[in-house]
Every structure is written in C-alpha cells, then in structure tokens.
Protein backbone atom coordinates (compact mmCIF):
# COMPACT_ATOMS: atom_id res chain seq x y z
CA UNK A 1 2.85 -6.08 0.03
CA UNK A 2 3.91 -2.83 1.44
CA UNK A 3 4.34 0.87 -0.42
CA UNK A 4 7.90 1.57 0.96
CA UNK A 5 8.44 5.31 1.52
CA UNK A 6 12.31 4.50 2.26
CA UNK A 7 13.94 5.55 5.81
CA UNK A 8 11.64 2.76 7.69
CA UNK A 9 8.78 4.76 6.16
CA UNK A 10 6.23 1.82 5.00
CA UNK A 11 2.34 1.42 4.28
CA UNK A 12 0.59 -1.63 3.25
CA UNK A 13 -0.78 -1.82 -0.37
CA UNK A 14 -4.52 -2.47 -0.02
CA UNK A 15 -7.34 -3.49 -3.02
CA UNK A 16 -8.19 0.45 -2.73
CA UNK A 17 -4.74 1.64 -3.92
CA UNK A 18 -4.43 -0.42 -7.26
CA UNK A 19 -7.73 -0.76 -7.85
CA UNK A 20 -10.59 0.89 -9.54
CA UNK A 21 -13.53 -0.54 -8.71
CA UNK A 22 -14.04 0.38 -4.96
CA UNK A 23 -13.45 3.53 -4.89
CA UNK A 24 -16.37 3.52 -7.93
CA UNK A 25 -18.71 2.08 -5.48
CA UNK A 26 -17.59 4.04 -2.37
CA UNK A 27 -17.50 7.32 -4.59
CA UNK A 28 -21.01 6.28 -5.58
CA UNK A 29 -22.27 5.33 -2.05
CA UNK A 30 -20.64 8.43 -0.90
CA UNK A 31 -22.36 10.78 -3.58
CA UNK A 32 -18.65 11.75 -4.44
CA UNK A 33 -18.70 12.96 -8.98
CA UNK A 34 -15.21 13.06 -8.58
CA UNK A 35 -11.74 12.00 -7.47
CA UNK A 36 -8.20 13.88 -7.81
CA UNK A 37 -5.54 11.00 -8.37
CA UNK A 38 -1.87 11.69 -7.03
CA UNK A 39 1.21 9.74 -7.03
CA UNK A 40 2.06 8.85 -3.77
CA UNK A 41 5.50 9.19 -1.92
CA UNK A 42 8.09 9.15 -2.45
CA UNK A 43 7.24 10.59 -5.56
CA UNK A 44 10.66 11.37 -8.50
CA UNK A 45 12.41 13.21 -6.21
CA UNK A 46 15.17 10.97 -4.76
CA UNK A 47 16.04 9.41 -7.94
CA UNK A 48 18.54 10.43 -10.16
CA UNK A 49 17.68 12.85 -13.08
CA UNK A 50 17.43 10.38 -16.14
CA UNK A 51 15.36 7.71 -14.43
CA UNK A 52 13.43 10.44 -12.01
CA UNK A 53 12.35 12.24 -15.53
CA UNK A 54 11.37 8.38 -16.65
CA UNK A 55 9.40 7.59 -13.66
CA UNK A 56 7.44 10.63 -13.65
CA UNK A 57 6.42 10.13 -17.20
CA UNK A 58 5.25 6.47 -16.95
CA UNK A 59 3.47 7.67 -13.96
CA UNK A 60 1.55 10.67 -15.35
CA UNK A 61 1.25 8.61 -18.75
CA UNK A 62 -0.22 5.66 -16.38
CA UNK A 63 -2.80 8.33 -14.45
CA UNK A 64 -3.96 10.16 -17.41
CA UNK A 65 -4.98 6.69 -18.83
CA UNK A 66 -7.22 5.90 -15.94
CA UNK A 67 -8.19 9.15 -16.10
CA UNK A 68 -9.36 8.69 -19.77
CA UNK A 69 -11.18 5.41 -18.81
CA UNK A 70 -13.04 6.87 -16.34
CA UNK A 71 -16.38 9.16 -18.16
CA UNK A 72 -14.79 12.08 -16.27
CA UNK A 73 -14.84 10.60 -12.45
CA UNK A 74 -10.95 10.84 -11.94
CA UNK A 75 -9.06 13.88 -13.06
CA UNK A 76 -4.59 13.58 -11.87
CA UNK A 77 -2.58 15.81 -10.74
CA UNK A 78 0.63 15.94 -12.50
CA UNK A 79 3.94 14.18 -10.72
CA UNK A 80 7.24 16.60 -11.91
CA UNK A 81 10.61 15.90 -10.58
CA UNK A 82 11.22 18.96 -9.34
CA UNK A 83 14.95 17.89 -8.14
CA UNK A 84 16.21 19.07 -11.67
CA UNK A 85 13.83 21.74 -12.51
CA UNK A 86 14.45 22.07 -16.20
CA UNK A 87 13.02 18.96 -16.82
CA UNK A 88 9.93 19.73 -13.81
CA UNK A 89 9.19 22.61 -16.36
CA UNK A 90 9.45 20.25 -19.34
CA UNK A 91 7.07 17.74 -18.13
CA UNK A 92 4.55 20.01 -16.64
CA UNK A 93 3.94 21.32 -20.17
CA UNK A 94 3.48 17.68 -21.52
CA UNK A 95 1.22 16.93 -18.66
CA UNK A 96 -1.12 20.20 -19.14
CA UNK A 97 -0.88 20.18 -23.31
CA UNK A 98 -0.73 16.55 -23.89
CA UNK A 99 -2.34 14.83 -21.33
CA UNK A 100 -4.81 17.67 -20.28
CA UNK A 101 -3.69 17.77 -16.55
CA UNK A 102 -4.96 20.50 -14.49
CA UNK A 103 -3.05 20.54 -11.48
CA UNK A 104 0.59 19.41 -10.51
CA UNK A 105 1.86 17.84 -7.26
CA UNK A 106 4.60 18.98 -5.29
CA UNK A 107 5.87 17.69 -1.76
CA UNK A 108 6.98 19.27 1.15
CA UNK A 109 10.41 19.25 0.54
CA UNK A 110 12.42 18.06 -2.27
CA UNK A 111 15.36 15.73 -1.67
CA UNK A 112 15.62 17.34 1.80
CA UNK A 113 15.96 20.95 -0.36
CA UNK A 114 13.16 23.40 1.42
CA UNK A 115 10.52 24.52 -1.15
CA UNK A 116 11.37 28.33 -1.16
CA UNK A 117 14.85 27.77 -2.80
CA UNK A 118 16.10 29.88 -5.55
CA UNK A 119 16.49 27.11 -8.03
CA UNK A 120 12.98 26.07 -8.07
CA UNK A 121 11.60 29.60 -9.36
CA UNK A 122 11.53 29.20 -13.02
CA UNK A 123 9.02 26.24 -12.41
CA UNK A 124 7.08 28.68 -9.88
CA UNK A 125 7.06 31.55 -12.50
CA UNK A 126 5.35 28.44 -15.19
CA UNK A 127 2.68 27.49 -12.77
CA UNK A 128 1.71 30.74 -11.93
CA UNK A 129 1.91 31.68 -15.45
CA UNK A 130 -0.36 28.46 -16.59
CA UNK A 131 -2.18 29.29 -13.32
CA UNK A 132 -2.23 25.87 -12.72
CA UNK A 133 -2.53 25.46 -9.05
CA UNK A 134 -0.01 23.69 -6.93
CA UNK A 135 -0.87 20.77 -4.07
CA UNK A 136 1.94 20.58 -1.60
CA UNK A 137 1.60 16.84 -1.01
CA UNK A 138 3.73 16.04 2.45
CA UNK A 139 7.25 14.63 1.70
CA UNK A 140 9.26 12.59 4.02
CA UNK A 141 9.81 14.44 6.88
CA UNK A 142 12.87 16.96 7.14
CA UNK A 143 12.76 15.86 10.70
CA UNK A 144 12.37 12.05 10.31
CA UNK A 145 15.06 11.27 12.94
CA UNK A 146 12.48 12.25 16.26
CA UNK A 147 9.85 10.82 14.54
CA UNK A 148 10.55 6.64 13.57
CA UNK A 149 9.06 5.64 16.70
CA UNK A 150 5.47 5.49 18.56
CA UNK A 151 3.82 6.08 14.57
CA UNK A 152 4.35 9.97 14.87
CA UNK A 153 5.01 10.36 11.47
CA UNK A 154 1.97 10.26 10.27
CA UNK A 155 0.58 11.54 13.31
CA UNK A 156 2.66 14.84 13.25
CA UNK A 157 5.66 14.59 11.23
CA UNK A 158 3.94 15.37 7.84
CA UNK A 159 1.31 18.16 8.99
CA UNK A 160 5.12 19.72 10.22
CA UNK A 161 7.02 19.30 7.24
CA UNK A 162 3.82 20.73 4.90
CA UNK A 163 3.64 24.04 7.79
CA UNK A 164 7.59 24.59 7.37
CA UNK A 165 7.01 24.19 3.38
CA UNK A 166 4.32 27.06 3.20
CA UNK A 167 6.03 29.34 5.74
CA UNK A 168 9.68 28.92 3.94
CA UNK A 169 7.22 29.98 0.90
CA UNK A 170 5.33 33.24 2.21
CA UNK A 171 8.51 34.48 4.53
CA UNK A 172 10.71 34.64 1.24
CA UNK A 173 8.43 36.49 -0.63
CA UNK A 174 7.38 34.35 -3.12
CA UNK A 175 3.66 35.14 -3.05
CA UNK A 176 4.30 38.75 -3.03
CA UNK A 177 6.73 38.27 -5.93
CA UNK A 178 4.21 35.71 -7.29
CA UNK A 179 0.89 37.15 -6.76
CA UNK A 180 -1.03 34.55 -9.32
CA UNK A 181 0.79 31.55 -7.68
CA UNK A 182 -1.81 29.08 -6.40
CA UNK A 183 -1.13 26.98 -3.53
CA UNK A 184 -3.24 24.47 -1.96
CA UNK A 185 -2.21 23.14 1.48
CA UNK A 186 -3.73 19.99 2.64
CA UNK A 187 -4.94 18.28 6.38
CA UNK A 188 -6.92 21.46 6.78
CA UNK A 189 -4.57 24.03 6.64
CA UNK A 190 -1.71 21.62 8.24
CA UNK A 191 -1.43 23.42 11.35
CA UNK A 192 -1.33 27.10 10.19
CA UNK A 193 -4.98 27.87 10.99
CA UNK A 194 -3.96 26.97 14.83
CA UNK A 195 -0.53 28.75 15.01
CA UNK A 196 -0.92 32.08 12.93
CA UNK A 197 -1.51 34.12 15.56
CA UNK A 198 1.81 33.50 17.23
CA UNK A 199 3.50 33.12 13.08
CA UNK A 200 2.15 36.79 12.96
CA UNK A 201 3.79 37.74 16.57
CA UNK A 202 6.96 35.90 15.70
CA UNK A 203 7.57 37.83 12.43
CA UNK A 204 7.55 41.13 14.13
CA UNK A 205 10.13 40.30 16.54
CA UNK A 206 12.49 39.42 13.28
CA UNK A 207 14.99 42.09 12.80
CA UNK A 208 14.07 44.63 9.85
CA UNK A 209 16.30 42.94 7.11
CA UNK A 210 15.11 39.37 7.85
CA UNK A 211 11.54 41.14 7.27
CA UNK A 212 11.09 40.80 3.27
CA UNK A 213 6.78 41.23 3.71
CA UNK A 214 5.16 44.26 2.92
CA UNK A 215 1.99 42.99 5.03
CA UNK A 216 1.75 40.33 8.04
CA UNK A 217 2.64 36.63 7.03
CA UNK A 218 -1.50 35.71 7.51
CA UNK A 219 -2.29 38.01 4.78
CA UNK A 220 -0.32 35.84 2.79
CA UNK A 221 -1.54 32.42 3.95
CA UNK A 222 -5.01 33.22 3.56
CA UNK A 223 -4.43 33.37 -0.09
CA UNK A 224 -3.30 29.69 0.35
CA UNK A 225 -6.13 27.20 -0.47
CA UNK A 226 -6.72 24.13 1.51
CA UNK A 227 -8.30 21.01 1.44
CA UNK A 228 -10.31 19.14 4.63
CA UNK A 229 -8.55 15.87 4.18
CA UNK A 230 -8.01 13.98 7.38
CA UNK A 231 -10.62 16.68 9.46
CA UNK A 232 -11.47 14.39 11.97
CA UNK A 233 -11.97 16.39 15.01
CA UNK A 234 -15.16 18.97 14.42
CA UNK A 235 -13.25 21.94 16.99
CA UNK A 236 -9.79 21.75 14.48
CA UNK A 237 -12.07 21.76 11.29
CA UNK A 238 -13.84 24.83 12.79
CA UNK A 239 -10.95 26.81 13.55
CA UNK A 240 -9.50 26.10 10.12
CA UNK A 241 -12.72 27.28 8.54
CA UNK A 242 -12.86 30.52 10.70
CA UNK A 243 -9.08 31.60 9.26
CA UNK A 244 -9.27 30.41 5.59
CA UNK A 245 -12.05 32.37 3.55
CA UNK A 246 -14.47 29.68 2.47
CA UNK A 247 -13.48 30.24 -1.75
CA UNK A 248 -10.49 29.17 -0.27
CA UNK A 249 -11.74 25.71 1.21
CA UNK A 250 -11.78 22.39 -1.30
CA UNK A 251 -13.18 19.14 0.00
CA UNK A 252 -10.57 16.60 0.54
CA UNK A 253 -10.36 12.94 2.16
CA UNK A 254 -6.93 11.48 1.95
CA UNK A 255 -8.68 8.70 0.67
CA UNK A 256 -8.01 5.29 0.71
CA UNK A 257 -6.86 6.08 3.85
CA UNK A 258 -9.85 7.67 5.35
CA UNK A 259 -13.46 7.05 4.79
CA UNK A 260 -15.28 9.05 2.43
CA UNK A 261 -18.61 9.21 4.34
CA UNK A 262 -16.80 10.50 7.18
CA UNK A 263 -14.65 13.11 5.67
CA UNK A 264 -18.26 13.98 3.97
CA UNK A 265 -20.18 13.96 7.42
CA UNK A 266 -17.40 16.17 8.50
CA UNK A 267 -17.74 18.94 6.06
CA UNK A 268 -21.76 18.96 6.65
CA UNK A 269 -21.17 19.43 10.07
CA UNK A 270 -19.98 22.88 9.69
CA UNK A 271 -23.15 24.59 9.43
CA UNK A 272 -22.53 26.54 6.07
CA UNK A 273 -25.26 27.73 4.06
CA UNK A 274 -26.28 25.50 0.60
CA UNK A 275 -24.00 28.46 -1.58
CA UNK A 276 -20.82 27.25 0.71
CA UNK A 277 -21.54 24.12 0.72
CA UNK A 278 -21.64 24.10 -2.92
CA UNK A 279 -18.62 26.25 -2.84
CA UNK A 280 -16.51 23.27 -0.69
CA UNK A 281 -17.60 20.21 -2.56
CA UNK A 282 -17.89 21.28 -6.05
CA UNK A 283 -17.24 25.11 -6.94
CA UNK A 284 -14.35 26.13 -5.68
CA UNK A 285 -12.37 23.36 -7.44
CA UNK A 286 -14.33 24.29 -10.75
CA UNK A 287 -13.42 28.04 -9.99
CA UNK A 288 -9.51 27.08 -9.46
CA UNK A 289 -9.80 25.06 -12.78
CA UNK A 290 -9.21 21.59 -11.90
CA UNK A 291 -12.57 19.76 -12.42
C-alpha cells in the first residue's frame, strides 16, 4: 500500500504509520515520554469545503482518540482546512475546547495559496489569541514541476516550500502585526539558519515601499521556533543551533521516517549544558504549552 500525496507524490504505508505498538517500544527503547501526532499530507486542503471540513473532523476525532488511549504518551496537533477559513476557525475551537488539542497544523502552502495571504488572518488573529502555537508542516511543493525526478522532493523541495512559507510570513508583517503568533518551523530551521545572512542583505536592497519591517527580517525569524527533525548532518544542526536561541529549539524526529535513537544521538551531540538539554527535549515544549 502506498500514502498517495497526489501529483506522482507517493510513500509506502509501513506497520509504523497505522500502528501503535512500535512506536511504544521504540519510544520506550529510545527514552522518548512523548510523541506529537500529525496528519500527514495532503492534509484537507485540496478538497472541497463540505467534505474538507468532514475529513478534518474524522481525522482530529480519530487522533484525539488515540490520544486518549494512550496514559498521556501521544498528544495531536489539530488538522484545520484552512482553504475556507471560517470553518479552519470553527474547528480549531472544537479541537482546543472539545478535544483538548494544544497545537494545530498548517502546511506550507494551501491549495497552492502562499501562507501570508490576506484571507487567512482571522484564523492567525485566533491562534495567536488562543496562543496556540502553529507547526508549518511542508505541503506539496509550489515548485513540484523541477522536482518529480532523481527523489528531490523530499530531498529539497519541501525544506523550500517551508523557507518561502516563513519568509512570505515575516516580509508581510505578520509577526510585527502579530507579535503573540507562535510559529514553529521544522527540519531545523528549513534552510533559514544557512541563508539569513544573505535574507538580511537581500531585504535592504528592496526599494523603501516593498520594505514593511521596522527591524531586519532575522529579528523576526528568531522568534520562530523550530524543531531538529531530520538533523542528520552534526555541521547543519550546529549552525541552526548558533542562529535560533535555544528556548526556541524543540526536539523533533520526523518519525517513522527517521530513527529515534539517531535524531536523539543527534541532539546530545551538541554539547549543551543539562539546563538546555532539558530545555530541547522536554521544557521548551512544556513552556510553549503543548505537552
């Protein structure tokens, strides 16, 4: 069986995916208390408005069960089709009063439709108001046509379309306008940490009415919080710790695709002191309200 993303976009469904059991043991073997369940793509987005609000429902409904079943080792993050965001708004209330959800997932782009558009600010202004913080998951990529062939999708193509999302985000102001908006950014950082001292050049060569900052565009994205999923390469994981302020950081894995000793070992690696450390795997996620 395969999970098909649509556009040629495919993964095979493994044990780990639909079932609970291993990633019990591997959690266990990994000395992991917790896991943040997400629906995966393609998510509600593409679908239209009746069945998309539908899907997202049985979905969250389906998550929070497992969730329930678990003594406390899953938490979800809430699946909103943000497409039509009246009803985005509608269920992220159901999913934080009736279900208890305490963060919602977003991708990349919605539809195609970049993240910083107008009509998606109502459901901005409700997170940030519920300061419930907001994981931009990556989509399918806004630039899928370069990308079918040689696997560079997953190589590239998503870390690109979840950089694009948060820059579209910070250039049009929204975190200024939205100062209590929490974002979290996964695959370390995506590859902001790497470019934002050229982001930071860039934006002073735009001409003064394209220029809606008060401060430089890093200012901005090191209020963003990311996660270490998929930091397999020590020198990347470094420079994404050296940029992002480290009550900023949340241990991720990408799991089941990625194993959880390793994204673990990872993490370790770093050289922080037993109060980060703490602060990576455990606190910071506590502090941001999710666990």
């Amino acid at each position: 069986m395969q999970l098909d993303c649509g556009d040629g976009l495919a993964y095979p469904i493994g044990t780990k995916m639909v079932s609970i059991e291993p990633r019990l043991r591997e959690m266990e073997d990994s000395s992991i208390d917790h896991q943040i369940l997400s629906l995966p793509l393609p998510g509600t987005d593409f679908f239209a408005r009746d069945y998309a609000a539908k899907l997202a429902q049985l979905a969250n409904d389906e998550l929070s069960e497992v969730c329930k079943g678990s003594g406390g080792k899953f938490i979800a993050a809430a699946n909103v089709p943000l497409r039509y965001p009246d009803l985005a708004v509608k269920e992220l209330h159901r999913c934080v009063e009736q279900l208890e959800m305490t963060m919602v997932e977003g991708f990349s782009n919605v539809a195609g439709e970049p993240l910083d558009s107008e009509r998606f600010l109502p459901f901005y202004e409700e997170i940030a108001r519920l300061k419930i913080p907001l994981l931009i998951h990556p989509g399918r990529p806004l630039m899928m046509g370069s990308l079918r062939e040689y696997g560079l999708v997953g190589a590239v193509g998503y870390l690109f379309d979840t950089t694009i999302a948060i820059l579209r985000i910070v250039y049009s102001g929204l975190l200024e306008k939205l100062p209590d908006l929490r974002i979290i950014l996964p695959h370390t950082g995506s590859t902001i940490p790497y470019l934002v001292g050229r982001i930071d050049h860039q934006y002073k060569l735009l001409e003064p009415d394209k220029q809606n900052l008060p401060h430089a565009p890093s200012e901005y994205l090191k209020k963003v919080y990311i996660d270490t999923a998929q930091s397999l390469y020590r020198a990347a994981t470094e420079c994404a710790f050296n940029f992002t302020p480290h009550d900023h950081i949340l241990f991720g894995s990408d799991y089941p695709f990625v194993d959880l000793k390793q994204s673990v070992a990872i993490v370790k690696s770093m050289g922080l002191s037993k109060n980060e450390e703490e602060a990576v795997f455990c606190n910071n996620a506590r502090s941001l309200g999710i666990i």
